[in-house]
N, C-alpha and C. Protein backbone atom coordinates (compact mmCIF):
# COMPACT_ATOMS: atom_id res chain seq x y z
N UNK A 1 -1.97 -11.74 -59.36
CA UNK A 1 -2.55 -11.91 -60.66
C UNK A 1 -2.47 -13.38 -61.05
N UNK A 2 -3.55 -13.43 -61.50
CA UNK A 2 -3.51 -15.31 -62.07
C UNK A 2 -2.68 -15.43 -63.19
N UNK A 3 -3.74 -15.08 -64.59
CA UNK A 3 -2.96 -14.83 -65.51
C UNK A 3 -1.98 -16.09 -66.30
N UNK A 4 -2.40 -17.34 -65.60
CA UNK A 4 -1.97 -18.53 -66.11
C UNK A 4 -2.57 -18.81 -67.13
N UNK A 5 -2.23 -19.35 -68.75
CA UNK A 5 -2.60 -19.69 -69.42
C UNK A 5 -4.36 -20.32 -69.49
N UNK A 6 -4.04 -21.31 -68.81
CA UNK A 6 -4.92 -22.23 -68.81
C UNK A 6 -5.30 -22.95 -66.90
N UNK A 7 -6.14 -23.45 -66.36
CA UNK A 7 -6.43 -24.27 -65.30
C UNK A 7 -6.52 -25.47 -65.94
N UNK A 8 -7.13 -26.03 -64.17
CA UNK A 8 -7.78 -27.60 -64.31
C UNK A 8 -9.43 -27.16 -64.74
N UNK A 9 -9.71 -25.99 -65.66
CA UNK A 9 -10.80 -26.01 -66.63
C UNK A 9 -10.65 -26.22 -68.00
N UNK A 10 -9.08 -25.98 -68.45
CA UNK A 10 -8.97 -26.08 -69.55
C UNK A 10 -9.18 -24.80 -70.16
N UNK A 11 -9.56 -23.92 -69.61
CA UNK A 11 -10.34 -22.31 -70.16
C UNK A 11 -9.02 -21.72 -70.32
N UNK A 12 -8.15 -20.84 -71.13
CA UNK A 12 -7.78 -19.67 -71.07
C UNK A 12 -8.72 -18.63 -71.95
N UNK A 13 -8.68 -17.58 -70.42
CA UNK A 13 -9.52 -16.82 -71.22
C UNK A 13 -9.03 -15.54 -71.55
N UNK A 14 -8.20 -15.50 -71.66
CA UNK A 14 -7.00 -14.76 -72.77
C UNK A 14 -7.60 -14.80 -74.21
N UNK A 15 -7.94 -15.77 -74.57
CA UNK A 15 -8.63 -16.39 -75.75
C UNK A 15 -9.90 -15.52 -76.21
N UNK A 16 -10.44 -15.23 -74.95
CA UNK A 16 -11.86 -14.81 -74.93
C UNK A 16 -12.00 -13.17 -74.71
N UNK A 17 -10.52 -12.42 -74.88
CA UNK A 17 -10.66 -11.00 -74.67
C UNK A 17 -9.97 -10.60 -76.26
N UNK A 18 -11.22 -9.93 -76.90
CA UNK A 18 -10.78 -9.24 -78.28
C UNK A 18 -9.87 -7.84 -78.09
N UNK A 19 -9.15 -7.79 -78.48
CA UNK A 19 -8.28 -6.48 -78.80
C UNK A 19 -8.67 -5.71 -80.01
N UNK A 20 -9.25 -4.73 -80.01
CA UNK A 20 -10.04 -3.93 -81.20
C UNK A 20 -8.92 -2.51 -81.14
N UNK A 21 -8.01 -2.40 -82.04
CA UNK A 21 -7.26 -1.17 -82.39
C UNK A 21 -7.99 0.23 -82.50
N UNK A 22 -7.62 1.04 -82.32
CA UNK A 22 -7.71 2.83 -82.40
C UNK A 22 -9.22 2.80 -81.89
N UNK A 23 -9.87 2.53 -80.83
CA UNK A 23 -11.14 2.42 -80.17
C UNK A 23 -10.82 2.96 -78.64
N UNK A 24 -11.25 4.09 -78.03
CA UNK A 24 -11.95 4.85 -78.49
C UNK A 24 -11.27 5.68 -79.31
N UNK A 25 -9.90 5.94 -79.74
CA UNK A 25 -9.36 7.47 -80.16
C UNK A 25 -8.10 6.52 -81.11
N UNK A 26 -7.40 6.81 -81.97
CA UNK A 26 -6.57 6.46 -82.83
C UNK A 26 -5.55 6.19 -81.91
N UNK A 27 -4.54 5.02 -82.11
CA UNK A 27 -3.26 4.87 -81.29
C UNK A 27 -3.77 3.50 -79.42
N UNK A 28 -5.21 3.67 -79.13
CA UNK A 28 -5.71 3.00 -78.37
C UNK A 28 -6.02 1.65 -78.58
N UNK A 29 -5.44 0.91 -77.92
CA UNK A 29 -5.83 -0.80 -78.37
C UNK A 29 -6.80 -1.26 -77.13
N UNK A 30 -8.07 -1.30 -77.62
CA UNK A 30 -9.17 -1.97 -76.71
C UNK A 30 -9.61 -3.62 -76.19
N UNK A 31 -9.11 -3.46 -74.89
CA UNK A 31 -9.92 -4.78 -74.38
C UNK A 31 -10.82 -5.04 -74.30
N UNK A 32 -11.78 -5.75 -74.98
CA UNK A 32 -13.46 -5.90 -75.34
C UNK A 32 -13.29 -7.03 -74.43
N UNK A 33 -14.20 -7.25 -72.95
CA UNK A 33 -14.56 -8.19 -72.50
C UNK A 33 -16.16 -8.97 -72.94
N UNK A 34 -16.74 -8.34 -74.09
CA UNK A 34 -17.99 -8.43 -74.61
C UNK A 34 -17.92 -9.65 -75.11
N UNK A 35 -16.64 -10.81 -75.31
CA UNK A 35 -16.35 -11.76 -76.00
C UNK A 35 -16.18 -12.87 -75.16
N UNK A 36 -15.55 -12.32 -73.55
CA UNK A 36 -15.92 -13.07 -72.41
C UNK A 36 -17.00 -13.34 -72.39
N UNK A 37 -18.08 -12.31 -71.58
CA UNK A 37 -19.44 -12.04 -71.31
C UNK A 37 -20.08 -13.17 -72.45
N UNK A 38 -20.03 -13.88 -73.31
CA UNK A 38 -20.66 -14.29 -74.10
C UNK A 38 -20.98 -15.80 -73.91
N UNK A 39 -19.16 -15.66 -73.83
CA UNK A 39 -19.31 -17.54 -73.95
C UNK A 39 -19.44 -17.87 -72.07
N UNK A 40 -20.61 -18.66 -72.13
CA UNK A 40 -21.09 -19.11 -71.04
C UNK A 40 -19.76 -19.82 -70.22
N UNK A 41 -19.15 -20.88 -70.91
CA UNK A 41 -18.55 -21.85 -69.71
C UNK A 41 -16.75 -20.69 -69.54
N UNK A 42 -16.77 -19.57 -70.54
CA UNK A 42 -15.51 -18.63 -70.03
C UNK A 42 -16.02 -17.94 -69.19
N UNK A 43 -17.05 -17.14 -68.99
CA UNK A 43 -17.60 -15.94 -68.07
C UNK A 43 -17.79 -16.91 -66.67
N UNK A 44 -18.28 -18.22 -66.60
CA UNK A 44 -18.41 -19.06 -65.71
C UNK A 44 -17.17 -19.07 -64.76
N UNK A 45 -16.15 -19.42 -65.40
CA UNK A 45 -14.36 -19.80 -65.37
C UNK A 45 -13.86 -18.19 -64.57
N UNK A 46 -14.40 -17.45 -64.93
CA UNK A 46 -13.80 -15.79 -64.73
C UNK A 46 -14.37 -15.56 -63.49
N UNK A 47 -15.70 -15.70 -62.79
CA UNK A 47 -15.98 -15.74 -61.76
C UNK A 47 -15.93 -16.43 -61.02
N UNK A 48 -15.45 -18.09 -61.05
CA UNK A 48 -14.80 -18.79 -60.23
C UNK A 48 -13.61 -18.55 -59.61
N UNK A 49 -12.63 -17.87 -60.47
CA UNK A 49 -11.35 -17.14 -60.23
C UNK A 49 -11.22 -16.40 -59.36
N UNK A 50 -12.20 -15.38 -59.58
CA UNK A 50 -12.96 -14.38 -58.89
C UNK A 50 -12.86 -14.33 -57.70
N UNK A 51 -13.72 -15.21 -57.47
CA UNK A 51 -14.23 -16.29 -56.25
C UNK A 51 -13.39 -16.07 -55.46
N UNK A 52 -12.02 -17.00 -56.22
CA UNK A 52 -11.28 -17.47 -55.26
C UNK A 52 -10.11 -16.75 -54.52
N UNK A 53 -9.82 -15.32 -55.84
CA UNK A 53 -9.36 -14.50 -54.84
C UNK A 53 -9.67 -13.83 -54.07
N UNK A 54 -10.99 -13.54 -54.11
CA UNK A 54 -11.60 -12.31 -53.41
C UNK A 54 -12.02 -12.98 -51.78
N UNK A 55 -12.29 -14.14 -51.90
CA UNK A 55 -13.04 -15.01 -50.51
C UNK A 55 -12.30 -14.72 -49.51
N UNK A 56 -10.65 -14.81 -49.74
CA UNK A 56 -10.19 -14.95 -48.52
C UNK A 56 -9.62 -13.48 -48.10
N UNK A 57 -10.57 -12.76 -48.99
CA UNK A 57 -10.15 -11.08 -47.87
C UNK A 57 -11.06 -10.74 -47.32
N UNK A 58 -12.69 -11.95 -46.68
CA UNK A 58 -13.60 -11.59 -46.08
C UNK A 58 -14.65 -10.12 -46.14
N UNK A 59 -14.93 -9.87 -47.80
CA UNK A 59 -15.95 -8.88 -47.79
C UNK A 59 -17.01 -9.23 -47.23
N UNK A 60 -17.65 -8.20 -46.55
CA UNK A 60 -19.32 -8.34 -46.66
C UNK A 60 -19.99 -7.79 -47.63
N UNK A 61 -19.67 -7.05 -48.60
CA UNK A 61 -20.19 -6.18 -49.72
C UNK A 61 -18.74 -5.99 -51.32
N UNK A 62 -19.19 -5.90 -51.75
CA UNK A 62 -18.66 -5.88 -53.43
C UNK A 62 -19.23 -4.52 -53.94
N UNK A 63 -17.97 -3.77 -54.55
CA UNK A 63 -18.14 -2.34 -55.25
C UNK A 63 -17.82 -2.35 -56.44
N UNK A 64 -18.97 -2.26 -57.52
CA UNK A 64 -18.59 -2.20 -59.31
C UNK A 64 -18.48 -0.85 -59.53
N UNK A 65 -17.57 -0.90 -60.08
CA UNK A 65 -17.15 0.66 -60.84
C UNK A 65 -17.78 0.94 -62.23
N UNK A 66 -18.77 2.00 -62.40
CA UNK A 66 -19.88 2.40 -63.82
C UNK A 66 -18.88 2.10 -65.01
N UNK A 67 -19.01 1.51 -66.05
CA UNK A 67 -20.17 0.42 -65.88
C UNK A 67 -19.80 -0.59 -65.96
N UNK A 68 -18.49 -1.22 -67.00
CA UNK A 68 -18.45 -2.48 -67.22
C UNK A 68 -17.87 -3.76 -65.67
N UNK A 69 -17.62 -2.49 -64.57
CA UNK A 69 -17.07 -2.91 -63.58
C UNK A 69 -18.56 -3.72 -62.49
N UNK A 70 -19.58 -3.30 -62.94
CA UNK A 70 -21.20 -3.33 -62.24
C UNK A 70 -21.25 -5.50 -63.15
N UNK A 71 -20.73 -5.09 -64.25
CA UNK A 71 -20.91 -6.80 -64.78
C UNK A 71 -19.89 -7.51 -64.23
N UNK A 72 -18.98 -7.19 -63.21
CA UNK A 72 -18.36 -7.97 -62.61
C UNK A 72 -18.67 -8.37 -61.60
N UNK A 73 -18.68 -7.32 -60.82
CA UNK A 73 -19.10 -7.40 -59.29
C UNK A 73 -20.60 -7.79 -58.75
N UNK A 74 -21.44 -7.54 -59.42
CA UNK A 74 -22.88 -7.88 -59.49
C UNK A 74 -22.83 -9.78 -59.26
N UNK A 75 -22.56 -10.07 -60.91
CA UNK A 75 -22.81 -11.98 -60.64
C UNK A 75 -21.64 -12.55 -59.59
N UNK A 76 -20.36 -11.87 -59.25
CA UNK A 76 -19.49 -12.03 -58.10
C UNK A 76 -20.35 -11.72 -56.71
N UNK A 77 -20.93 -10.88 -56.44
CA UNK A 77 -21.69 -10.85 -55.10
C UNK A 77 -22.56 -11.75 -55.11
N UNK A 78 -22.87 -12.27 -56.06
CA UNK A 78 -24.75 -13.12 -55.91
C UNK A 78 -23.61 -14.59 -55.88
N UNK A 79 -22.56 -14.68 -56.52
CA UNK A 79 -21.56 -16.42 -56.23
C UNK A 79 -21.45 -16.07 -55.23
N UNK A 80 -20.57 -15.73 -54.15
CA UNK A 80 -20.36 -15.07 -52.69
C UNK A 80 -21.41 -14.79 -51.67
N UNK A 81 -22.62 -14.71 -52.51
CA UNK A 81 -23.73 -14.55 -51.68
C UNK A 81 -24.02 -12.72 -50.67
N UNK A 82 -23.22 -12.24 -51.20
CA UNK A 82 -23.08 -10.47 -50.85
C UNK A 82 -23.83 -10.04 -51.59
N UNK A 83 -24.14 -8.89 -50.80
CA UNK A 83 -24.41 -7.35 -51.28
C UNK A 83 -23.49 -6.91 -52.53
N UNK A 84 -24.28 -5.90 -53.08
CA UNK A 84 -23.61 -5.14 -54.23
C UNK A 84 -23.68 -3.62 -54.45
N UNK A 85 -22.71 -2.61 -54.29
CA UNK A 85 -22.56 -1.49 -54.09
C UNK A 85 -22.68 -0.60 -55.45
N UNK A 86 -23.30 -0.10 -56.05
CA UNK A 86 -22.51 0.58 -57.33
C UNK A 86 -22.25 1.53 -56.97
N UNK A 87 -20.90 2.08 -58.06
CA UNK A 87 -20.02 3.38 -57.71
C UNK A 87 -19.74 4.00 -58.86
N UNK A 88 -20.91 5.43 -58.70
CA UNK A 88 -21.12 6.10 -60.00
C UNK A 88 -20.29 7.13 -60.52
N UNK A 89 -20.54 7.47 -61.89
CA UNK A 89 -20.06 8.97 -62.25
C UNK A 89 -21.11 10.08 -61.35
N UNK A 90 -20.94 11.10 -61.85
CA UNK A 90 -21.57 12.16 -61.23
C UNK A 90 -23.14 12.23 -61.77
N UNK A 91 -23.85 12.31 -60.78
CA UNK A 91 -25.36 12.73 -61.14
C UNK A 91 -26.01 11.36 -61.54
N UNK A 92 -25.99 9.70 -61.51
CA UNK A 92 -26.61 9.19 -61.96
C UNK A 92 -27.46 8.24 -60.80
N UNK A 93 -27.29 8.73 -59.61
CA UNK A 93 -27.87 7.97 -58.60
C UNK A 93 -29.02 8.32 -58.10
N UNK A 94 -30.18 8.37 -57.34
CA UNK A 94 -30.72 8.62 -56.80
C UNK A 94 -30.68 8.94 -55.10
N UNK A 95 -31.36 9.68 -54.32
CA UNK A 95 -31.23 9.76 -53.25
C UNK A 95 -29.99 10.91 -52.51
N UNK A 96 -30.14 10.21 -51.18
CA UNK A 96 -28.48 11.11 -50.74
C UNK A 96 -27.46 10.41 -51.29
N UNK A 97 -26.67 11.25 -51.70
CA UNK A 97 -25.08 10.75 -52.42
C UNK A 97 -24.05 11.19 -51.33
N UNK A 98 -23.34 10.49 -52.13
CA UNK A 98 -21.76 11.18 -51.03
C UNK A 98 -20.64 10.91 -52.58
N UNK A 99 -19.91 11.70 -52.71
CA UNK A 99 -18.71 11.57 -53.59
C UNK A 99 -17.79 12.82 -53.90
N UNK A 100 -16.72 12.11 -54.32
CA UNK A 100 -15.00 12.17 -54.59
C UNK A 100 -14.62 12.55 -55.67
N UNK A 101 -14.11 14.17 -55.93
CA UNK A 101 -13.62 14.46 -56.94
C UNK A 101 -12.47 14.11 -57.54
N UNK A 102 -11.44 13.80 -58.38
CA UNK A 102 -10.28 13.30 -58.74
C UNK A 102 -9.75 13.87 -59.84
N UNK A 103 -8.32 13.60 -60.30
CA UNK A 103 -8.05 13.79 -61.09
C UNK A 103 -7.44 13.14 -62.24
N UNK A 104 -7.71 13.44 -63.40
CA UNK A 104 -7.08 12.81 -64.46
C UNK A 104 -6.13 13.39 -65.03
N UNK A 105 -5.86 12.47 -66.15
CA UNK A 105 -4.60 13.05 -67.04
C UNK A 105 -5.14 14.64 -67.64
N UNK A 106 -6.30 14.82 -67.91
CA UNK A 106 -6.57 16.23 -68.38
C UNK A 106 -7.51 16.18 -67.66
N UNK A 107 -7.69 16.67 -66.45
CA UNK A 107 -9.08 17.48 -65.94
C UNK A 107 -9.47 16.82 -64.76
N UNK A 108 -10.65 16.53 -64.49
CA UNK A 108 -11.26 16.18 -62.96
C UNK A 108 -12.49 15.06 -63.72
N UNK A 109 -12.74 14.31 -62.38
CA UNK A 109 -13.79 13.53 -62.68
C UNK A 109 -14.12 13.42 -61.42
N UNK A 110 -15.58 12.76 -61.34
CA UNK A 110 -16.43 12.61 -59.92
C UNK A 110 -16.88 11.01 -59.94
N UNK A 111 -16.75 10.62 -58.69
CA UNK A 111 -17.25 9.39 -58.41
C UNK A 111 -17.93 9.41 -57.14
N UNK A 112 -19.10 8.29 -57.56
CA UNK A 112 -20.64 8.81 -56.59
C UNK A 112 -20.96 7.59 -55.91
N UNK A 113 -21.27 7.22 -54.59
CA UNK A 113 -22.61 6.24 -54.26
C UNK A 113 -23.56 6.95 -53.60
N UNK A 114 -24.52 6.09 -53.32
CA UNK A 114 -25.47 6.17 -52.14
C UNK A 114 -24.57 6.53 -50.91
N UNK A 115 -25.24 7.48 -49.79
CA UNK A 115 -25.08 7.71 -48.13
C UNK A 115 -25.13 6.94 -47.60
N UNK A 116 -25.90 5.75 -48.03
CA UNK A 116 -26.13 4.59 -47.07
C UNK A 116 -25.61 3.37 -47.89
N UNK A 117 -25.14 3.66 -48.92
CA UNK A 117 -24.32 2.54 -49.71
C UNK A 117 -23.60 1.59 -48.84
N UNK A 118 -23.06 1.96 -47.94
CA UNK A 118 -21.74 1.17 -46.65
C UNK A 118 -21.97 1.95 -45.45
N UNK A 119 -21.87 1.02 -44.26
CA UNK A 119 -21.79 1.66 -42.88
C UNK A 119 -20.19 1.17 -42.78
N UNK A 120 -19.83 2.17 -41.50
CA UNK A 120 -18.95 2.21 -41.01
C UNK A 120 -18.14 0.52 -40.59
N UNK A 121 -16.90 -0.21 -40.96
CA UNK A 121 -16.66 -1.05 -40.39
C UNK A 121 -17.20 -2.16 -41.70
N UNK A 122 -17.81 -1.98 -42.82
CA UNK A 122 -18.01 -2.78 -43.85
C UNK A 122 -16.66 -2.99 -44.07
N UNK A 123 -16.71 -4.90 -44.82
CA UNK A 123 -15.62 -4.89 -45.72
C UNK A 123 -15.76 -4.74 -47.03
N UNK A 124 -15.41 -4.12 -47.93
CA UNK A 124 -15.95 -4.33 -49.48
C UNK A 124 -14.32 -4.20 -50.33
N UNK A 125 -14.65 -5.13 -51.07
CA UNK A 125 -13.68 -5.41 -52.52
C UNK A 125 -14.27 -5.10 -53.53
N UNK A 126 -13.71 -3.78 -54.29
CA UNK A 126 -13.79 -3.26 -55.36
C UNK A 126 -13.39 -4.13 -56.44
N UNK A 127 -14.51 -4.01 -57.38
CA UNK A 127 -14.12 -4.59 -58.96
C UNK A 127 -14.46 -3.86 -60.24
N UNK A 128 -13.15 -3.77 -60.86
CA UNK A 128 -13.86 -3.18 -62.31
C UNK A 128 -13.56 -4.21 -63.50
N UNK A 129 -13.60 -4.27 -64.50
CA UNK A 129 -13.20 -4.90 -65.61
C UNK A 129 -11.58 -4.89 -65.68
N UNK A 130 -11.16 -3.61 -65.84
CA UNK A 130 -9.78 -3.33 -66.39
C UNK A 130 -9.09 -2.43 -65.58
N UNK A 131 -8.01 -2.48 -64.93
CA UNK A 131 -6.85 -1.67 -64.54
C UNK A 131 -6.41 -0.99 -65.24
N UNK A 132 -5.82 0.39 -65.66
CA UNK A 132 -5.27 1.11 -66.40
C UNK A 132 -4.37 1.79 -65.61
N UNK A 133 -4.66 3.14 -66.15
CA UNK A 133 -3.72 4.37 -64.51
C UNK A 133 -4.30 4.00 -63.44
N UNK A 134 -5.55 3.39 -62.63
CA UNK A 134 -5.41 3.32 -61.81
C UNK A 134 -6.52 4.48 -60.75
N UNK A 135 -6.79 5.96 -61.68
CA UNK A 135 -6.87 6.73 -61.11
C UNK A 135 -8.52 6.63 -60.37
N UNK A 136 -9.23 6.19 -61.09
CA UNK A 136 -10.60 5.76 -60.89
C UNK A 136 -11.13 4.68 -59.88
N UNK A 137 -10.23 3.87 -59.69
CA UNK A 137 -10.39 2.61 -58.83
C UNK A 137 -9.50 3.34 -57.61
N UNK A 138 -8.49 4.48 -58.06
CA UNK A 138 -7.80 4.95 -56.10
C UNK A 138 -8.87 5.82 -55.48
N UNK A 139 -9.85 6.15 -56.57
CA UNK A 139 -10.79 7.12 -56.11
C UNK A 139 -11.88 6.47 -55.12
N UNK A 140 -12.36 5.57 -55.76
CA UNK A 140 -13.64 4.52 -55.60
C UNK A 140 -12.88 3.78 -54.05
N UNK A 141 -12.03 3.55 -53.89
CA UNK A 141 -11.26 3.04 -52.67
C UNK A 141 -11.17 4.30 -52.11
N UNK A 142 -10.75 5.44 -52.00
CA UNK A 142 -10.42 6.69 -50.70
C UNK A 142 -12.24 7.03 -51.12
N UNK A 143 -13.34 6.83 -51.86
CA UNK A 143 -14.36 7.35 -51.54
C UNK A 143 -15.06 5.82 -50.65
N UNK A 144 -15.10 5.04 -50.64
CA UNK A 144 -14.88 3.88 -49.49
C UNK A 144 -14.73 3.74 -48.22
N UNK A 145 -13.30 4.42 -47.85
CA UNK A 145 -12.93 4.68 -46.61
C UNK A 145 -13.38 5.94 -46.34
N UNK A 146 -13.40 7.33 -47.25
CA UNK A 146 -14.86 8.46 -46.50
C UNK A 146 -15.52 8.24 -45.98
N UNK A 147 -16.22 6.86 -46.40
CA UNK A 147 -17.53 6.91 -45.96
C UNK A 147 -17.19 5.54 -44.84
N UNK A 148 -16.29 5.52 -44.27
CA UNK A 148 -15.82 4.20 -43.07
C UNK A 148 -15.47 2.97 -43.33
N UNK A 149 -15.59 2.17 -44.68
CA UNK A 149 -15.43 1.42 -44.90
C UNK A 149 -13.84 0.59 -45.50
N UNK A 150 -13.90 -0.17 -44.81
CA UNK A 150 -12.47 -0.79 -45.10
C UNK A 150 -12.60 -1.35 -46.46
N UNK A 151 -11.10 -1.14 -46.88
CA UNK A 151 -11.39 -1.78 -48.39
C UNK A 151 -9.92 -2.90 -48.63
N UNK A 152 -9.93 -4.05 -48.42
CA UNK A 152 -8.75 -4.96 -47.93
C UNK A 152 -8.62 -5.11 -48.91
N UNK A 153 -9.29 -5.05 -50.51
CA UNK A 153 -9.06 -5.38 -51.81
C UNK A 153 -9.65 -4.95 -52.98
N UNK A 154 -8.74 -5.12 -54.25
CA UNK A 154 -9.53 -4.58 -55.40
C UNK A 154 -9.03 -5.82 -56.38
N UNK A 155 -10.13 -5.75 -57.26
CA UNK A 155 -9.68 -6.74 -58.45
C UNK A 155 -10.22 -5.93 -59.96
N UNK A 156 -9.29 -6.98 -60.73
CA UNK A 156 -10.06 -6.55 -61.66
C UNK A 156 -10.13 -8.12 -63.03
N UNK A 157 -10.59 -7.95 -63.94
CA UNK A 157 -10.75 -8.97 -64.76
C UNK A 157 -9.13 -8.88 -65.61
N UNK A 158 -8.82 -7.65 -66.18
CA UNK A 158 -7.53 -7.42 -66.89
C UNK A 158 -6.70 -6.05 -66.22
N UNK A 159 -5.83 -6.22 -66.42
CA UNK A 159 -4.64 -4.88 -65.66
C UNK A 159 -3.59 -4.49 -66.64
N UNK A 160 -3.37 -3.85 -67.17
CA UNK A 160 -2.57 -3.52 -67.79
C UNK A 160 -1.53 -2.84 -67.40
N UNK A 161 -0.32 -4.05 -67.05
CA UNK A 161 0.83 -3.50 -66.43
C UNK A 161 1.91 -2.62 -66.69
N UNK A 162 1.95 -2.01 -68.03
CA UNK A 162 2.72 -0.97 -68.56
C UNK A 162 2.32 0.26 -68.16
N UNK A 163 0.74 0.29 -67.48
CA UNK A 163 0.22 1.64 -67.04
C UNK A 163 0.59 1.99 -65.93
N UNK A 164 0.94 0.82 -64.77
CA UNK A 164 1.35 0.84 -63.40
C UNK A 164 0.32 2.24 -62.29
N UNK A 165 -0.97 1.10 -63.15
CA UNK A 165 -2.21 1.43 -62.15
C UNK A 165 -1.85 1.21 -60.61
N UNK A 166 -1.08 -0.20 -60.61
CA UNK A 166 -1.18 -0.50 -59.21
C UNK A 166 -0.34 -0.06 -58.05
N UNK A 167 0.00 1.14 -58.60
CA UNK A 167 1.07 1.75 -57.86
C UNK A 167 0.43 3.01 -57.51
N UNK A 168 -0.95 3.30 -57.97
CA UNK A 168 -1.73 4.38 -57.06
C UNK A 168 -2.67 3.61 -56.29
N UNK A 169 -3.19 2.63 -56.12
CA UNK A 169 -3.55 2.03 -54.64
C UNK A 169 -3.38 1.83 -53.47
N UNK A 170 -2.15 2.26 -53.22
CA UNK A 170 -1.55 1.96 -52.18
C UNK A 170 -1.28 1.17 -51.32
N UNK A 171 -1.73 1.25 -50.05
CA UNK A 171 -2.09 -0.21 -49.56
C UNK A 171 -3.06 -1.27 -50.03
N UNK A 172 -3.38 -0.95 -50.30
CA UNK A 172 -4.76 -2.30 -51.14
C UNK A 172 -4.25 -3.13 -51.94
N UNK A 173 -4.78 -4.02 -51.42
CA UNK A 173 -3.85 -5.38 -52.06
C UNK A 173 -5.18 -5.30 -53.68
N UNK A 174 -4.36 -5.75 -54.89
CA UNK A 174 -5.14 -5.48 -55.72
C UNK A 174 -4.42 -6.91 -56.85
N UNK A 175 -5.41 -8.18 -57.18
CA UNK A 175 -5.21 -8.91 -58.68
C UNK A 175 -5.79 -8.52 -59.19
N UNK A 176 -5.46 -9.49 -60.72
CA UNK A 176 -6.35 -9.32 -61.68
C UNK A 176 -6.49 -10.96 -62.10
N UNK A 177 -7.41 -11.12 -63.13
CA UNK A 177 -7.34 -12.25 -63.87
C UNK A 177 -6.13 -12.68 -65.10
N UNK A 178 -6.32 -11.52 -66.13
CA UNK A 178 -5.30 -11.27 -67.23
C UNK A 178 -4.57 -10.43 -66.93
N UNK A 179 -2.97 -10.24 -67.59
CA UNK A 179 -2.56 -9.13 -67.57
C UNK A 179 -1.88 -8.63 -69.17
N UNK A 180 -1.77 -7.54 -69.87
CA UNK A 180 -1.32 -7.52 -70.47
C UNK A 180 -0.02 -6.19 -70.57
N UNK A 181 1.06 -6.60 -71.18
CA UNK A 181 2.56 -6.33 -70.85
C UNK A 181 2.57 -5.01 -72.09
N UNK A 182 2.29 -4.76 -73.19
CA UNK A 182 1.85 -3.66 -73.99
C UNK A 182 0.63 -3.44 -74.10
């Protein structure tokens, strides 16, 4: 995790993530990256970061997790010059699918790509916005390797280390940009 105040940009973009209280449900404190996304020379700064961790685990392809994880990984594949995978909820893709049921704190959820999303022997680094439990991004990684593909890494923009997401990844080496401690 970076998570240093500031670089040789001068950017912390700590600065640039709003915390909006009881959103979605009372008692929930929300990380709005909508405040990143805005200011040009921070969102700039966030994918340079990006960049620089993700380069040296040699993807050939980048996986955004629906949705705010698709605004990461998207302008990260086109800096990197990769492919871009999206990795859906249930039912929103077209074509042959392949996907991974899971579980949550109350109930099940589904995560979807394309059949031909990844061949066998791809490298791809998963990205979403935010780390939490974790449970969605272990999914999107074991629905990855279903389908043959190695997954040497995951990132994310913020992680929230009191949830100890990163302890259902397993082997996958996984930063973030921010982290926050409550």
């Amino acid at each position: 995790m970076t998570d240093s105040p500031t670089t040789a940009s001068g950017i912390d973009l700590k600065q640039h993530i709003r915390g909006i209280p009881d959103f979605p449900k009372p008692g929930i404190l929300f990380y709005d990256i909508s405040t990143l996304l805005r200011h040009g020379p921070a969102w700039k700064e966030a994918m340079r970061r990006l960049a620089e961790m993700v380069r040296p685990h040699r993807p050939t392809l980048l996986a955004g997790i629906e949705s705010r994880g698709f605004l990461v990984a998207a302008p990260l594949a086109l800096e990197l010059g990769l492919g871009f995978v999206m990795l859906r909820k249930r039912g929103k893709l077209p074509g042959a699918i392949i996907g991974l049921n899971y579980a949550l704190e109350y109930g099940t959820d589904r995560i979807e790509m394309q059949a031909d999303a990844v061949k066998p022997g791809d490298r791809v680094v998963v990205l979403d916005d935010l780390l939490a439990t974790g449970g969605t991004l272990a999914a999107s990684i074991a629905l990855l390797r279903q389908a043959g593909a190695e997954v040497p890494m995951a990132a994310s923009l913020i992680e929230l280390t009191f949830l100890h997401g990163r302890a259902r990844l397993g082997d996958t080496a996984f930063e973030s940009l921010m982290a926050y401690e409550d």
